[in-house]
C-alpha atoms as a PDB file:
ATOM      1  CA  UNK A   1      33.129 -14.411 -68.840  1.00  0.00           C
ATOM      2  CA  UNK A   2      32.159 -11.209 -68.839  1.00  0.00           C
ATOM      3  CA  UNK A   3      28.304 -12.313 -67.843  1.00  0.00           C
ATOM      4  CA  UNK A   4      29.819 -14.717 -64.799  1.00  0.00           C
ATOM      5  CA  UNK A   5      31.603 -11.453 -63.724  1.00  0.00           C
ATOM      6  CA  UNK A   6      28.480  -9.347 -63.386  1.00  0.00           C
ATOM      7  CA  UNK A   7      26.756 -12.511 -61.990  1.00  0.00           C
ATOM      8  CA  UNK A   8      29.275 -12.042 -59.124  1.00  0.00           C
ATOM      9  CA  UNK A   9      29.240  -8.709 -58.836  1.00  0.00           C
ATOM     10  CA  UNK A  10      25.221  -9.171 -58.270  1.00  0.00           C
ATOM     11  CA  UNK A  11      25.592 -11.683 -55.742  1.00  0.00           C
ATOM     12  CA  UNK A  12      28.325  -9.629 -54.446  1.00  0.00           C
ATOM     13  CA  UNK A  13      25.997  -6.422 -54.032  1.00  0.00           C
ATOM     14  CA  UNK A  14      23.041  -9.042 -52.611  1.00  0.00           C
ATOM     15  CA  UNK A  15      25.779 -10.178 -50.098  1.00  0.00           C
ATOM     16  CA  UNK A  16      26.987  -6.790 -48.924  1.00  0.00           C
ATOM     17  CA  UNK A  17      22.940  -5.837 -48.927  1.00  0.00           C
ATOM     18  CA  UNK A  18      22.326  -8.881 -46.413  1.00  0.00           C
ATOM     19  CA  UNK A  19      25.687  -7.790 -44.493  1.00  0.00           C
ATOM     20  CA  UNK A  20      24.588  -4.396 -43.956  1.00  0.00           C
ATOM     21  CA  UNK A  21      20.939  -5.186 -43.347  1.00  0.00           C
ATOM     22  CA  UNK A  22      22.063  -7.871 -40.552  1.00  0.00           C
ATOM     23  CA  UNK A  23      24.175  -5.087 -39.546  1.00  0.00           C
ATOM     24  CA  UNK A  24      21.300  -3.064 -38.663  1.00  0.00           C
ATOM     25  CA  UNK A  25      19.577  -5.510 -37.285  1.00  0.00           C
ATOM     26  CA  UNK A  26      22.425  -6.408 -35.198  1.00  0.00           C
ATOM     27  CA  UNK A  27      22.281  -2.629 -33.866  1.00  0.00           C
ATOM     28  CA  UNK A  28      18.623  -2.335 -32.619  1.00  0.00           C
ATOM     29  CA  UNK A  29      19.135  -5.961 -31.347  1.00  0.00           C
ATOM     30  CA  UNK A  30      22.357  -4.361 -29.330  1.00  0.00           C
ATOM     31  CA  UNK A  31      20.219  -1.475 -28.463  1.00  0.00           C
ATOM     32  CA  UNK A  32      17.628  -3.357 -27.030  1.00  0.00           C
ATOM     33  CA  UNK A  33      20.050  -5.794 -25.296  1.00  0.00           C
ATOM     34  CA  UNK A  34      21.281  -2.978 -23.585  1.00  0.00           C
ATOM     35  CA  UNK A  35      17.839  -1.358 -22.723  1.00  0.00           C
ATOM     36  CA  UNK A  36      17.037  -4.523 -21.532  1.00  0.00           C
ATOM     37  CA  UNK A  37      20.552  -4.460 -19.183  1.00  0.00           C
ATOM     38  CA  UNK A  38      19.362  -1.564 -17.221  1.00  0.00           C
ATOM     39  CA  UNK A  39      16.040  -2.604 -16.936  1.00  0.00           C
ATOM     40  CA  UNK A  40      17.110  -5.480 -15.550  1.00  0.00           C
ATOM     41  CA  UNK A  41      19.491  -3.556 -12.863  1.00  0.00           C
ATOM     42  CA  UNK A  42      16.523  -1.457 -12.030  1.00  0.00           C
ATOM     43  CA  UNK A  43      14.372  -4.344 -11.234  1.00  0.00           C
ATOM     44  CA  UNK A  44      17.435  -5.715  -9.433  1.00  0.00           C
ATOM     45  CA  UNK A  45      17.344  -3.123  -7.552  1.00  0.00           C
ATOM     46  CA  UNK A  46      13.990  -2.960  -6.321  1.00  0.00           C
ATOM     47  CA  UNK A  47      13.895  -6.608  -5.797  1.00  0.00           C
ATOM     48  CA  UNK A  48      16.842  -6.545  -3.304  1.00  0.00           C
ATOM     49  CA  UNK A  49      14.788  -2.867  -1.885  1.00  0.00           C
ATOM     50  CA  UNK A  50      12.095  -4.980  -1.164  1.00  0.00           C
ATOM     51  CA  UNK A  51      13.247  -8.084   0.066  1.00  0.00           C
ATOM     52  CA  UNK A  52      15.390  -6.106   2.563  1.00  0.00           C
ATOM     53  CA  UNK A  53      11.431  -4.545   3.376  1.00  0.00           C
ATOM     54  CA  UNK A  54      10.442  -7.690   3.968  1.00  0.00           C
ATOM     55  CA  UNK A  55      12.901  -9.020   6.353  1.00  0.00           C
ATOM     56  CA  UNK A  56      12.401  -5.523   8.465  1.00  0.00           C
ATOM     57  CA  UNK A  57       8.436  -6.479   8.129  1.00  0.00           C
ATOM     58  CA  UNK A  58       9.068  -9.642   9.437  1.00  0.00           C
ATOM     59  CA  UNK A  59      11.561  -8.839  12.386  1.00  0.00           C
ATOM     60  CA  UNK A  60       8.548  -6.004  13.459  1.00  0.00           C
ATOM     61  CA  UNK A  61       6.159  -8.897  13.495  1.00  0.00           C
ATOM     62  CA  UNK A  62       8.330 -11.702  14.880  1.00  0.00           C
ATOM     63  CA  UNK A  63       8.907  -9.197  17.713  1.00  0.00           C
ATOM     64  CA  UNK A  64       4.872  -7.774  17.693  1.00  0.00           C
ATOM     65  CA  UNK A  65       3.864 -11.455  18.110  1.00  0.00           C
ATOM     66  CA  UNK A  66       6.145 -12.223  20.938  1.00  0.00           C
ATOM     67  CA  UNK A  67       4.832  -8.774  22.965  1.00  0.00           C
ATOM     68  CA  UNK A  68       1.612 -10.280  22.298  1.00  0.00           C
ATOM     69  CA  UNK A  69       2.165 -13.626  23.780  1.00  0.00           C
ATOM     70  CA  UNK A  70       3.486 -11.713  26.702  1.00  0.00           C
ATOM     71  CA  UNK A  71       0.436  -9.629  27.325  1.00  0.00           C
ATOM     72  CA  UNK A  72      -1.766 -12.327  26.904  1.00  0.00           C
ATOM     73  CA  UNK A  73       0.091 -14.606  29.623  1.00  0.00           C
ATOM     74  CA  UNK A  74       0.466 -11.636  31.969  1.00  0.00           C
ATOM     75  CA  UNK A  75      -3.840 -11.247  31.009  1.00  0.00           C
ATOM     76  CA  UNK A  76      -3.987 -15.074  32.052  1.00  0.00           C
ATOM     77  CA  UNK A  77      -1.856 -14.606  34.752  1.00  0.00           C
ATOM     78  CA  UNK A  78      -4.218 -11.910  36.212  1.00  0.00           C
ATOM     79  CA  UNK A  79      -7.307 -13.857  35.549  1.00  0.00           C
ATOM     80  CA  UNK A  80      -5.856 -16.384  37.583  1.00  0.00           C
ATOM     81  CA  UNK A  81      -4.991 -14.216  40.660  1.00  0.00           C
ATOM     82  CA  UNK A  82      -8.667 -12.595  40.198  1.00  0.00           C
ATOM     83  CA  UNK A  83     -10.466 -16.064  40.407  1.00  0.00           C
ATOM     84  CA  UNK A  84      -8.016 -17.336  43.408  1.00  0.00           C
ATOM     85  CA  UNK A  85      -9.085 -14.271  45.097  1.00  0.00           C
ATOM     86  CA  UNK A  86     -12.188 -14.348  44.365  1.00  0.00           C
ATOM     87  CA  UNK A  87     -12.229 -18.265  45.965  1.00  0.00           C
ATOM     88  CA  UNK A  88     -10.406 -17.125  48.582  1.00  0.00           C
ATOM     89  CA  UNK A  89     -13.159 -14.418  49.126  1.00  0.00           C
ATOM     90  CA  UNK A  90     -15.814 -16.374  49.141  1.00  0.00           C
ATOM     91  CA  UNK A  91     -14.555 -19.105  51.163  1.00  0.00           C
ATOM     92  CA  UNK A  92     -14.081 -16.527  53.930  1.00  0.00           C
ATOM     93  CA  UNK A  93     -17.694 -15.911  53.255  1.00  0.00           C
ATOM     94  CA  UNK A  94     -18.729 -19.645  53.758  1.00  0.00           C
ATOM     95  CA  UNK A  95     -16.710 -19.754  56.933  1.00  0.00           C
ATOM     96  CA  UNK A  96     -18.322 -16.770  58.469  1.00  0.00           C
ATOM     97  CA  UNK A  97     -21.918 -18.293  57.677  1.00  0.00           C
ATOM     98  CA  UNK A  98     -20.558 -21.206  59.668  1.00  0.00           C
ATOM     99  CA  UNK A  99     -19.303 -19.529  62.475  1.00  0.00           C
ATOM    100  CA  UNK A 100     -22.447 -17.108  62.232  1.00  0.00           C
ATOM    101  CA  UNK A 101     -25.086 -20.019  62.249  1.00  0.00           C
ATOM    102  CA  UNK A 102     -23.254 -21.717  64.972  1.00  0.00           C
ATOM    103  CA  UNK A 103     -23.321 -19.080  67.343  1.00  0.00           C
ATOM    104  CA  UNK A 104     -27.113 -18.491  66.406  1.00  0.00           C
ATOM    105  CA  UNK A 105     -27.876 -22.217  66.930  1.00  0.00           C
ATOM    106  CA  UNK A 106     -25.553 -21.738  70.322  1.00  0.00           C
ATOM    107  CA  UNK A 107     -28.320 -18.124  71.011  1.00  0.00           C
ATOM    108  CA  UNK A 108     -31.365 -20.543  70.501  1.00  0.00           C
ATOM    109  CA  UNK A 109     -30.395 -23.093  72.453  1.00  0.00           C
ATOM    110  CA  UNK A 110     -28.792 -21.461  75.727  1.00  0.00           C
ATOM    111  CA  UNK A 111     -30.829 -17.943  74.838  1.00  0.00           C
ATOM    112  CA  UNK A 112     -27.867 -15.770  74.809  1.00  0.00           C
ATOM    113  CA  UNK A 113     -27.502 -13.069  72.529  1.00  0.00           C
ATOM    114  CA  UNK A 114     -25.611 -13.398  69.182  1.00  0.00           C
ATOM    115  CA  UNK A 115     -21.713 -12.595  69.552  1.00  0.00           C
ATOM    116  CA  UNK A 116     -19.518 -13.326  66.727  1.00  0.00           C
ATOM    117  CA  UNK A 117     -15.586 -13.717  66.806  1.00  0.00           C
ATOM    118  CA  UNK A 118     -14.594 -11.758  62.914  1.00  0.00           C
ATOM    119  CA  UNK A 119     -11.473 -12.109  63.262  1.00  0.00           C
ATOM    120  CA  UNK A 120     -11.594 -15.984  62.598  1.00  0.00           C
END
């Protein structure tokens, strides 16, 4: 009896050994469940930091690309008022040359001198 007693009393002592040790091991895993915990707010954090970044980023460009578009169909625009001009311009050009080789074929034939209307 005596033996089974300080069998138990080993296996008690082996127990309380395991307890504590699991104790322990329960306390760095707390510690590090908690290290992890603010790490993870941190990183929280500076995810929601830079997503709010981000949609400032992509406001600026959303409105940088629209500006764009607008200078580059006022550019078009311009282009098209130069080349209209520019046809208008030298239409008036073709129409004088006209008017001017009429009135020199008009010279030749009747010999009078060379009087052109500009204001056509």
């Amino acid at each position: 009896m005596r033996a089974a007693l300080i069998q138990m009393e080993k296996e008690n002592d082996e127990l309380l050994y395991k307890t504590t040790q699991g104790s322990d091991e329960m306390n760095v895993l707390r510690e590090e469940n908690e290290h992890m915990r603010v790490h993870h707010s941190k990183l929280e954090k500076d995810f929601l930091k830079l997503k709010r970044e981000n949609d400032k980023l992509k406001k600026q460009n959303a409105l940088y690309l629209c500006e764009r578009k607008q200078v580059l169909e006022e550019k078009k625009l311009t282009e098209e008022k130069i080349k209209k001009e520019i046809e208008r311009r030298e239409n008036i050009k073709k129409t004088f040359k006209v008017v001017v080789g009429r009135e020199k074929e008009k010279r030749k034939k009747y010999g009078l001198r060379l009087c052109v209307d500009t204001t056509a």
